[in-house]
C-alpha atoms as a PDB file:
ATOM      1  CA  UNK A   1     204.392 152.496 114.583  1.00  0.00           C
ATOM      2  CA  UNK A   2     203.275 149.861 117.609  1.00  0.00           C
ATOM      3  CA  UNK A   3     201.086 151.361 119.577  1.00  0.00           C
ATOM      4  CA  UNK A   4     202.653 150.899 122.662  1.00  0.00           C
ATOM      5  CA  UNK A   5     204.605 153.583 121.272  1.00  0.00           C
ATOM      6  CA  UNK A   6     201.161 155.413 120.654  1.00  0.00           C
ATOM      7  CA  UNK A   7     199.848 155.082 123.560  1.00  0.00           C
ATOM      8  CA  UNK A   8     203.089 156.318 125.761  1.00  0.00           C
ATOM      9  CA  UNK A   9     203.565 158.893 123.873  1.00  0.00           C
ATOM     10  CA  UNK A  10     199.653 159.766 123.350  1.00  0.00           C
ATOM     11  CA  UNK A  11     200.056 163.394 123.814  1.00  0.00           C
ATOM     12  CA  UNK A  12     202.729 164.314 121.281  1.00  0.00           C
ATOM     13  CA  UNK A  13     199.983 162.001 118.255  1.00  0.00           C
ATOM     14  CA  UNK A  14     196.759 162.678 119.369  1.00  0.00           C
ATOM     15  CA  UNK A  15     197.018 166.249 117.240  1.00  0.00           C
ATOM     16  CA  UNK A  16     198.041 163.931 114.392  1.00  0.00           C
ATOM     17  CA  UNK A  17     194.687 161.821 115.156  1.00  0.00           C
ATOM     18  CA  UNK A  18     192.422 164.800 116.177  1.00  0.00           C
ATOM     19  CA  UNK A  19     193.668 165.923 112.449  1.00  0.00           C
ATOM     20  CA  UNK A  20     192.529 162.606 110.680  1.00  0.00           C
ATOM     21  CA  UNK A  21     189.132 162.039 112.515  1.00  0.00           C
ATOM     22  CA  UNK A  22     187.900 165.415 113.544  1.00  0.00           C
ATOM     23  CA  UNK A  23     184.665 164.445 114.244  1.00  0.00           C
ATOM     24  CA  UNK A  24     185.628 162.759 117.576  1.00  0.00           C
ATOM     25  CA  UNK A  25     185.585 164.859 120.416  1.00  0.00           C
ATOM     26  CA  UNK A  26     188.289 166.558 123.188  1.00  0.00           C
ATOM     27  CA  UNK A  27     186.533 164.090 125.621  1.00  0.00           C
ATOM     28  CA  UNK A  28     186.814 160.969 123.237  1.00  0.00           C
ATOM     29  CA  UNK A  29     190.218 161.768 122.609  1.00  0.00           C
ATOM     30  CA  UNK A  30     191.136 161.771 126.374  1.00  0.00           C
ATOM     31  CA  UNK A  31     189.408 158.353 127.024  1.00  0.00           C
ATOM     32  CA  UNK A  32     191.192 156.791 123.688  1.00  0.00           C
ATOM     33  CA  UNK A  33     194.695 157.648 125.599  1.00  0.00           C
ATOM     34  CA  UNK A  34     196.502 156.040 122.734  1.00  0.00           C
ATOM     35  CA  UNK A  35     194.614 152.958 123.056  1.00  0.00           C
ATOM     36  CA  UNK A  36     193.789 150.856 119.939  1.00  0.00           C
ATOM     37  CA  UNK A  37     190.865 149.288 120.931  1.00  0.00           C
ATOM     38  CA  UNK A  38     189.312 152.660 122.274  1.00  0.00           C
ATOM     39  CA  UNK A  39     189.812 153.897 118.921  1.00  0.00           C
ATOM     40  CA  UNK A  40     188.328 151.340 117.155  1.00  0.00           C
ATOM     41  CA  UNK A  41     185.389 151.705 119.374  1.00  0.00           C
ATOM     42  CA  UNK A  42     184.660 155.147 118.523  1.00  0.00           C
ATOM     43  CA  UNK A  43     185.591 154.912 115.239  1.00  0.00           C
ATOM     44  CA  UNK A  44     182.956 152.155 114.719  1.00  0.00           C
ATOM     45  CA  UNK A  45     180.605 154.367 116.656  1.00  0.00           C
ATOM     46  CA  UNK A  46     181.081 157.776 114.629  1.00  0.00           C
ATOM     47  CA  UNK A  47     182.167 156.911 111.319  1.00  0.00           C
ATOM     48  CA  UNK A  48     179.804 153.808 111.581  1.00  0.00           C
ATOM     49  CA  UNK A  49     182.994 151.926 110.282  1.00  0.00           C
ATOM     50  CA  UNK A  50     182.502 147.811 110.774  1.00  0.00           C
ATOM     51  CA  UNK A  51     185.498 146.493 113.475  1.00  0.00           C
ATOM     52  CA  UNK A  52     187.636 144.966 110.745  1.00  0.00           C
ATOM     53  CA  UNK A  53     187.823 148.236 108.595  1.00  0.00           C
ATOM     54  CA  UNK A  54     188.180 150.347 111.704  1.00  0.00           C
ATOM     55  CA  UNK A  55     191.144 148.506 112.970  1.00  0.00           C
ATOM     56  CA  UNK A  56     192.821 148.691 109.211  1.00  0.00           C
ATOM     57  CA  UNK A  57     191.921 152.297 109.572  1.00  0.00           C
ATOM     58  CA  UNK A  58     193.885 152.673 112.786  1.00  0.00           C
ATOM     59  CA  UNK A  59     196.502 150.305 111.956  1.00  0.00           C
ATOM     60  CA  UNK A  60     197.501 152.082 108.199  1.00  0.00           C
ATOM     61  CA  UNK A  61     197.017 155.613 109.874  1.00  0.00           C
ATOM     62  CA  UNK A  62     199.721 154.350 112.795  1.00  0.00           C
ATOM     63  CA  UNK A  63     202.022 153.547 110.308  1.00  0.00           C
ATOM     64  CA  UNK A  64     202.377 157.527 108.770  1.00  0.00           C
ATOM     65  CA  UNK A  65     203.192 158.474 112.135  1.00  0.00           C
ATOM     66  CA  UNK A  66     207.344 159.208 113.279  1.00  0.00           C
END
């Protein structure tokens, strides 16, 4: 899914994401507002993931989504 789609329709996926990387935070989750870069950001920052896997991380996880 793009995530322009993501991010305008944040609310209705960010269960989906809250399910996949529960270690990020209410908080987190409100600043992300569907934003890929945001995510990649924390993601580096929590799972300690380098930029290139966290944005394949983000990018194959979009794609489950309907």
């Amino acid at each position: 899914m793009k995530w322009d789609i993501i991010e305008g329709n944040w609310k209705q996926f960010k269960g989906k994401f809250r399910e996949k990387w529960g270690d990020l935070t209410d908080d987190e989750f409100e600043m992300i507002a569907g934003k890929k870069d945001h995510l990649v950001g924390k993601l580096q920052e929590k799972y300690g993931f380098s930029r290139d896997e966290a944005e394949k991380e983000a990018d194959d996880f979009s794609r489950t989504l309907h």
